[in-house]
C-alpha atoms as a PDB file:
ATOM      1  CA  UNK A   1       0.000   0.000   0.000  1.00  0.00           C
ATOM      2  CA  UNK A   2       3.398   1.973   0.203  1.00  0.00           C
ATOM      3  CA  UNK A   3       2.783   2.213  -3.756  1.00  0.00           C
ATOM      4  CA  UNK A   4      -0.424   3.582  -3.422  1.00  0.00           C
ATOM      5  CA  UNK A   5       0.220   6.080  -0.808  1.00  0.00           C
ATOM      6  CA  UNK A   6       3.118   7.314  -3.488  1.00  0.00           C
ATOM      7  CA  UNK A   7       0.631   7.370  -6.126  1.00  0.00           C
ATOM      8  CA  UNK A   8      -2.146   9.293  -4.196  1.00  0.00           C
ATOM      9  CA  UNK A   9       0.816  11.919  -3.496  1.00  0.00           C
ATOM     10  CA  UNK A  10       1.596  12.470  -6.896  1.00  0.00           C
ATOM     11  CA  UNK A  11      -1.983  12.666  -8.085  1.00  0.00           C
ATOM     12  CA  UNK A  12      -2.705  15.352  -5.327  1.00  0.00           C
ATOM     13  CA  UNK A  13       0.568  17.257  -6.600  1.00  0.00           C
ATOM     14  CA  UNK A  14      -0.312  16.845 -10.273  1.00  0.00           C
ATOM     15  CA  UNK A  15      -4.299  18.316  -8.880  1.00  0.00           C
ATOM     16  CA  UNK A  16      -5.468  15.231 -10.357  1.00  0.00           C
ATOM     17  CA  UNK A  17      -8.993  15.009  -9.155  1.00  0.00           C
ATOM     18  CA  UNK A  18      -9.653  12.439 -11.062  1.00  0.00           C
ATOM     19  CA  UNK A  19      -7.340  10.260 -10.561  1.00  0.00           C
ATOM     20  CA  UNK A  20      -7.637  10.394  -6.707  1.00  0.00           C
ATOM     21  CA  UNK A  21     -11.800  10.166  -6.913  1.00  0.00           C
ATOM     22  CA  UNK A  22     -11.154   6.768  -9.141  1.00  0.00           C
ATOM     23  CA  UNK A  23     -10.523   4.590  -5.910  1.00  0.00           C
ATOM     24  CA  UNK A  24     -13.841   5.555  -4.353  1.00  0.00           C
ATOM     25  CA  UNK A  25     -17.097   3.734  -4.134  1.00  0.00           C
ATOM     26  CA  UNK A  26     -20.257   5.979  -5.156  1.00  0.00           C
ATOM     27  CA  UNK A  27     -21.187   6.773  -1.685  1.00  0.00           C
ATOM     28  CA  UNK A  28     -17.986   7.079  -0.014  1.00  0.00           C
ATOM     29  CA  UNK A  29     -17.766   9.595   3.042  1.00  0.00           C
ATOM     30  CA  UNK A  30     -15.125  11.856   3.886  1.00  0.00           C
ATOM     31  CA  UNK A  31     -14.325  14.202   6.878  1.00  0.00           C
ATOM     32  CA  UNK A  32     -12.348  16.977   6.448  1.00  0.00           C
ATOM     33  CA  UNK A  33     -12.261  20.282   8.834  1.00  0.00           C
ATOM     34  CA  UNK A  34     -10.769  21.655   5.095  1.00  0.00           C
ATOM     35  CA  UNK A  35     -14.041  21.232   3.976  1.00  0.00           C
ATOM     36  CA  UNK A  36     -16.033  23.311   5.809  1.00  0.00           C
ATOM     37  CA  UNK A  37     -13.827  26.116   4.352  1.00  0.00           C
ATOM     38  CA  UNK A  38     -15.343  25.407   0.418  1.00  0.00           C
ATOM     39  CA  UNK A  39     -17.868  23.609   1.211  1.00  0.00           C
ATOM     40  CA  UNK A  40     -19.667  24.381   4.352  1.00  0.00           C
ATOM     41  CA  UNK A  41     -19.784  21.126   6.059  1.00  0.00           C
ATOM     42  CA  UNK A  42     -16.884  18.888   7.341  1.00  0.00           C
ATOM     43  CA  UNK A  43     -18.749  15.980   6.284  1.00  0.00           C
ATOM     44  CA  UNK A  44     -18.910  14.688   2.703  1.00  0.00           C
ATOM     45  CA  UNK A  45     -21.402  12.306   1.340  1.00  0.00           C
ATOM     46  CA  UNK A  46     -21.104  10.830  -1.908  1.00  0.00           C
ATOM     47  CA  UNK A  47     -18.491  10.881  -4.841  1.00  0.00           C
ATOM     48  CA  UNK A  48     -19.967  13.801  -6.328  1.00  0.00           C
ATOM     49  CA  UNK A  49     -20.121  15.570  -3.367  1.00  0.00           C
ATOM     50  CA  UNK A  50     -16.561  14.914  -2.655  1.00  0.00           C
ATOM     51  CA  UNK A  51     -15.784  15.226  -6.489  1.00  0.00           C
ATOM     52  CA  UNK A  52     -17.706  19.268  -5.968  1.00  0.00           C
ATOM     53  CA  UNK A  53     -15.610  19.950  -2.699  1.00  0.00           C
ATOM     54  CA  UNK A  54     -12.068  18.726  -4.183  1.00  0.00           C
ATOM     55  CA  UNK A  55     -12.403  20.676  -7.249  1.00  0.00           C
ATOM     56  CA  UNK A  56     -14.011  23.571  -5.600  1.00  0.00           C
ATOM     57  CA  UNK A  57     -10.533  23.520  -3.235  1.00  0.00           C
ATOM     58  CA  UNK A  58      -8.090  22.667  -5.879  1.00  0.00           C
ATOM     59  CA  UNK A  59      -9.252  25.876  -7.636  1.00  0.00           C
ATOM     60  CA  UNK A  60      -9.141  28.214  -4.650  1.00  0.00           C
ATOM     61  CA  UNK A  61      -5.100  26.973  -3.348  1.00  0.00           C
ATOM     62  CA  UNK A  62      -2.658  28.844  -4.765  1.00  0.00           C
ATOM     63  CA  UNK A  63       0.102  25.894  -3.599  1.00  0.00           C
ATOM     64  CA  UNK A  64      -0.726  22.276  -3.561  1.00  0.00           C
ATOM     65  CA  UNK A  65       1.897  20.143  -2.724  1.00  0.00           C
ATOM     66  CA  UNK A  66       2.413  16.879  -0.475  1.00  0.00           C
ATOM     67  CA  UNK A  67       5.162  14.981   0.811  1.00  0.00           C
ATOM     68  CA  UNK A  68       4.424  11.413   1.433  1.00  0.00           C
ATOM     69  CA  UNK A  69       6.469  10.461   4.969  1.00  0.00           C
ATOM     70  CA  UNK A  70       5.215   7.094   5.691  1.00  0.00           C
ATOM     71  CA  UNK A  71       2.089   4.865   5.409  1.00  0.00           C
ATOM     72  CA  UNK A  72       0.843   2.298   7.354  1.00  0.00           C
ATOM     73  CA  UNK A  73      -1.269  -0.496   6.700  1.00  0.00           C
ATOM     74  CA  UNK A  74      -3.582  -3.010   8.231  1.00  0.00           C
ATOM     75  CA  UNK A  75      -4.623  -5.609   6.520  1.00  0.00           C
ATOM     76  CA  UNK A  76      -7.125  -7.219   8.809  1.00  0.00           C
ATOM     77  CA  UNK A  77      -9.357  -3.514   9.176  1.00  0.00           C
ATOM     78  CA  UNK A  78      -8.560  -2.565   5.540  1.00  0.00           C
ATOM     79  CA  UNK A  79      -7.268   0.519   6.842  1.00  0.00           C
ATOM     80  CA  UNK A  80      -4.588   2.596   5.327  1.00  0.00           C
ATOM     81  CA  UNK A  81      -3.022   6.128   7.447  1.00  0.00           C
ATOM     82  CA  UNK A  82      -1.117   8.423   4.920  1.00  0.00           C
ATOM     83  CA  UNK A  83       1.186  10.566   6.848  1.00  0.00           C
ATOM     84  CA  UNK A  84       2.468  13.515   4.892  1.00  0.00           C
ATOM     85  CA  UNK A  85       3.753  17.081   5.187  1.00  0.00           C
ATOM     86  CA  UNK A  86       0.991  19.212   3.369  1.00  0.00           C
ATOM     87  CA  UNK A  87       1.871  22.771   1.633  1.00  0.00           C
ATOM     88  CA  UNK A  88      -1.736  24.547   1.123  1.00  0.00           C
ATOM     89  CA  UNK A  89      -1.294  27.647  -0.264  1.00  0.00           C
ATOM     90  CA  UNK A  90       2.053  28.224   1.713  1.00  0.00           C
ATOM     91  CA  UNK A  91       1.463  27.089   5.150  1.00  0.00           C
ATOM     92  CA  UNK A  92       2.838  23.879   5.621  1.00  0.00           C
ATOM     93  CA  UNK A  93       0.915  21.147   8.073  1.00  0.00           C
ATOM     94  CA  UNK A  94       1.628  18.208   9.170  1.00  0.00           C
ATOM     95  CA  UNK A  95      -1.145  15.694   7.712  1.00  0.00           C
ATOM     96  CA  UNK A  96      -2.479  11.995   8.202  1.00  0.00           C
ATOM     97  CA  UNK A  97      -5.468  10.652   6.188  1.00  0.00           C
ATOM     98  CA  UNK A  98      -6.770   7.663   6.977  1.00  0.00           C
ATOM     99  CA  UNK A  99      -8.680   4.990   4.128  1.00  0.00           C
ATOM    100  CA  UNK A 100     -10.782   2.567   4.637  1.00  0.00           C
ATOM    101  CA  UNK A 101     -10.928   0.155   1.791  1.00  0.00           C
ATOM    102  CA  UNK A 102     -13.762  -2.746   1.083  1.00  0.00           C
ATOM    103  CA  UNK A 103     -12.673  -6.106   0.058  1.00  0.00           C
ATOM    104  CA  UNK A 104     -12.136  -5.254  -3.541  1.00  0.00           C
ATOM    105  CA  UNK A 105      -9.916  -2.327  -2.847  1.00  0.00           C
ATOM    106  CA  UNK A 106     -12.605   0.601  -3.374  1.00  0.00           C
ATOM    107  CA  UNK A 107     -12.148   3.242  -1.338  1.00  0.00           C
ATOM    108  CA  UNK A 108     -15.390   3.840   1.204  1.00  0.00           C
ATOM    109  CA  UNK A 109     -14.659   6.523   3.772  1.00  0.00           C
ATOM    110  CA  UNK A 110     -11.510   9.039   4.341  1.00  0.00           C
ATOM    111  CA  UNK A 111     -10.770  11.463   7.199  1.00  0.00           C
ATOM    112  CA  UNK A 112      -8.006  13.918   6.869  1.00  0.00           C
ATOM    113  CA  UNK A 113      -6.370  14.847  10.032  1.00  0.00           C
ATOM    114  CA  UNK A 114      -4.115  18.096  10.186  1.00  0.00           C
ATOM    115  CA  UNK A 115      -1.507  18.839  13.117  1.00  0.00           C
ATOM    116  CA  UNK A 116       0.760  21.628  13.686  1.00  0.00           C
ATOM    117  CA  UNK A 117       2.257  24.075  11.290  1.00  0.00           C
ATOM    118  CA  UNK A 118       6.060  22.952  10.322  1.00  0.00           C
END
């Protein structure tokens, strides 16, 4: 899952909504205190919904740019954590965002998780 994490990086850095909405089931949720920036809620229901709040963001950031740190994963929960150093518009965070996969590797839920300024 290593590979993935890489390739979720690059997709973010390339602003490749896309490509990071492909993983996701049709009524995936999401939680992201980012959110309720764009999108007025921290909670995000449905691909489209997610697809409307990503592109909304990705348009409004001047910067965009992660760097992947580590990634863990657990098989037995499906779970994947993303940790990453996250450069929004200049202020870079410390990030984690955790996946939840089903058994054929769709994504269903996400929760991005932002710590202190670096």
């Amino acid at each position: 899952m290593l590979e993935f994490a890489a390739r979720w990086v690059a997709a973010w850095n390339r602003r490749d909504v896309d490509a990071v909405l492909a993983h996701y089931v049709d009524d995936a949720t999401f939680i992201s205190p980012k959110a309720q920036l764009f999108v007025g809620t921290s909670v995000i229901r449905g691909k489209a919904a997610l697809e409307r709040y990503w592109r909304t963001a990705s348009a409004r950031i001047e910067t965009l740019e992660f760097k992947l740190e580590s990634a863990v994963w657990d098989g037995d929960s499906r779970q994947l954590a993303v940790f990453y150093e996250a450069n929004l518009s200049g202020t870079k965070t410390r990030a984690c965002e955790l996946m939840s996969f089903d058994g054929q590797g769709r994504q269903v839920s996400g929760e991005a998780l932002y710590g202190a300024s670096v």
